[in-house]
C-alpha atoms as a PDB file:
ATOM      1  CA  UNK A   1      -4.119   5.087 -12.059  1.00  0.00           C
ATOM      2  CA  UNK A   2      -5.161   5.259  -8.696  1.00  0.00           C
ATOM      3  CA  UNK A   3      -3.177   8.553  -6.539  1.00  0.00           C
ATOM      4  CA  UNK A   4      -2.684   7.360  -2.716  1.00  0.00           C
ATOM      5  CA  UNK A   5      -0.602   8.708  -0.485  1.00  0.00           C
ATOM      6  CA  UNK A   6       1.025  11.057  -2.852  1.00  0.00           C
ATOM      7  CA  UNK A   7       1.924   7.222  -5.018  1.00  0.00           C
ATOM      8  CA  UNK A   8       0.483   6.906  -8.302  1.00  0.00           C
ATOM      9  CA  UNK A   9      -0.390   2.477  -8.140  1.00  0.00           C
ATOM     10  CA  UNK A  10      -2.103   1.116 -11.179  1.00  0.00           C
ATOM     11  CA  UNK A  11      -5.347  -0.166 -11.401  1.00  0.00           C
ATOM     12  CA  UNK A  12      -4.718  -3.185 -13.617  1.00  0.00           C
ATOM     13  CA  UNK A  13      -1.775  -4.401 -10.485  1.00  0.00           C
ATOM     14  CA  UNK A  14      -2.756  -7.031  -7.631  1.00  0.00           C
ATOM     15  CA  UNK A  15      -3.132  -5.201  -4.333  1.00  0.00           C
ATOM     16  CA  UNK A  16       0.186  -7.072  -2.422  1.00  0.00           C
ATOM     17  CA  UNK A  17       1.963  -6.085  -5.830  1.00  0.00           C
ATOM     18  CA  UNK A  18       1.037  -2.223  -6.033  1.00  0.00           C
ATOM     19  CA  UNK A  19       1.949  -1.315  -2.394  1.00  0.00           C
ATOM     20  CA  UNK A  20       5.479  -2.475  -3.062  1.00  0.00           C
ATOM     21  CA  UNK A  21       5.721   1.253  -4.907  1.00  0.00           C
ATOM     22  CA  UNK A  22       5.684   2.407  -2.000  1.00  0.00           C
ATOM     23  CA  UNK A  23       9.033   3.207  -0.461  1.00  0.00           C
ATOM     24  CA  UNK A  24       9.501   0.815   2.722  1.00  0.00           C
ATOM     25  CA  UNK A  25       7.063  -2.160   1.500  1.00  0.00           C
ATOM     26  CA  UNK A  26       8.076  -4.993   0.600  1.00  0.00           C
ATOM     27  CA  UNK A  27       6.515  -8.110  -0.822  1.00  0.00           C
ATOM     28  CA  UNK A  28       6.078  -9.702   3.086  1.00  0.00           C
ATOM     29  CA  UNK A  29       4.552  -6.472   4.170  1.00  0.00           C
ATOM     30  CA  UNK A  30       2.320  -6.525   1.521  1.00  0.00           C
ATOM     31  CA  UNK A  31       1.110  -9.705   2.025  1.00  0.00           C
ATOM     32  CA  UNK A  32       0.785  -8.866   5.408  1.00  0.00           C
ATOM     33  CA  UNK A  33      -1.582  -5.783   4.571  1.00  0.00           C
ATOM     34  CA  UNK A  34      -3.825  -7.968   2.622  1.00  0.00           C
ATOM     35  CA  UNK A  35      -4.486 -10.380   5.118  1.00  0.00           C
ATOM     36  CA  UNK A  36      -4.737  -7.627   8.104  1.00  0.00           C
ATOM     37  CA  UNK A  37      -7.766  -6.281   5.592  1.00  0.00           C
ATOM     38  CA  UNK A  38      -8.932  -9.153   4.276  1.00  0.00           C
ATOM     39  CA  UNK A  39      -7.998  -9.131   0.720  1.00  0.00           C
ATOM     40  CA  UNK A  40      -8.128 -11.801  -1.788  1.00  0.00           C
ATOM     41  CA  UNK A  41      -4.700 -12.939  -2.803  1.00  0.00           C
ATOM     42  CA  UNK A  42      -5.451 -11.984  -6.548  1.00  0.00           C
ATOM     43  CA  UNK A  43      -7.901  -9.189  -5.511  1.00  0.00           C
ATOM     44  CA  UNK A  44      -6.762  -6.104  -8.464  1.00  0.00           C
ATOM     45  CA  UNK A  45      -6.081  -2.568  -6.659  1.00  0.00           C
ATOM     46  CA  UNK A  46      -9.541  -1.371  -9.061  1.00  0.00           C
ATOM     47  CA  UNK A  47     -11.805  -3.834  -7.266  1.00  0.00           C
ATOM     48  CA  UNK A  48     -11.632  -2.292  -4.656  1.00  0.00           C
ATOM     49  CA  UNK A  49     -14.344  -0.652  -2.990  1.00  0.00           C
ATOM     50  CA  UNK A  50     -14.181   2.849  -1.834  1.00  0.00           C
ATOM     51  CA  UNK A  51     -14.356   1.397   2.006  1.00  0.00           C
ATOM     52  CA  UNK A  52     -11.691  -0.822   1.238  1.00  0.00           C
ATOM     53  CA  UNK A  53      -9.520   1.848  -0.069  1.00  0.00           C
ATOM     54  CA  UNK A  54     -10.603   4.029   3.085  1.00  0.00           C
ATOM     55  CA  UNK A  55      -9.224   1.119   5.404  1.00  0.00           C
ATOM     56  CA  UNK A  56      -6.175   0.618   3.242  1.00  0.00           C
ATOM     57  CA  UNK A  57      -5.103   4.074   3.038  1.00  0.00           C
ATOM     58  CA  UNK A  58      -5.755   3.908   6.880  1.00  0.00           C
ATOM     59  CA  UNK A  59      -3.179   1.322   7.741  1.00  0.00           C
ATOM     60  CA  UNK A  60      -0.653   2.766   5.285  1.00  0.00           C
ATOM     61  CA  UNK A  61      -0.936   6.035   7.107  1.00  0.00           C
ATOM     62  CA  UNK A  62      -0.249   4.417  10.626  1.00  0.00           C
ATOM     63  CA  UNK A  63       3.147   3.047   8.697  1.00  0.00           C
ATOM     64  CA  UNK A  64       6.355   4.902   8.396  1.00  0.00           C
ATOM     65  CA  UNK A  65       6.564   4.820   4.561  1.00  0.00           C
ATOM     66  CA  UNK A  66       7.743   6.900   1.421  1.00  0.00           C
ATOM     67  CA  UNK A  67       9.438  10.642   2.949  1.00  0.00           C
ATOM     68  CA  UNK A  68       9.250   9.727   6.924  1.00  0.00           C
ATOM     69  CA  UNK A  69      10.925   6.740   6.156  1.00  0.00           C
ATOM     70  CA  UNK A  70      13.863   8.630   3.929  1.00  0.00           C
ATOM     71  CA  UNK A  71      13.877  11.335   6.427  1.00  0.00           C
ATOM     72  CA  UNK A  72      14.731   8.433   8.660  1.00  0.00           C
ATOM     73  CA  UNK A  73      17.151   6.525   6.913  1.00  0.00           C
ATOM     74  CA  UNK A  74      18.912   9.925   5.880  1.00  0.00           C
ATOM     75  CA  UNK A  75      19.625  10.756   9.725  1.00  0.00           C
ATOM     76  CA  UNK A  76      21.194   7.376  10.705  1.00  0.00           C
END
């Protein structure tokens, strides 16, 4: 299990599959994360290298995702 973002995503998962645990990504946005970084289509969330991971964890942050994303929803 790989902790990211406060999300526990398991290793054994494809990458566009695994960030749909996150709250506010979907299958299109994942897709769309893989391609912005370059990711194999079948490309497993435990090949990745520890750069990778640095750049994905990067764009996830930019994102409104998981609590800011409930905080948001909850208001409207």
């Amino acid at each position: 299990m790989l902790h990211l973002l406060g999300v526990n995503l398991p290793d054994r998962k494809i990458v566009s599959v695994a960030l749909t645990y996150f709250y506010g990504i979907g299958p299109q946005t994942a897709r769309k994360i893989c391609s912005q970084l370059s990711l194999h289509r079948e490309c497993k969330l435990g090949e990745l290298t520890e750069s990778q991971l640095n750049q994905l964890s990067g764009v996830l942050s930019e994102m409104s995702i998981e609590n800011d994303l409930k905080r948001k929803v909850a208001a409207n």
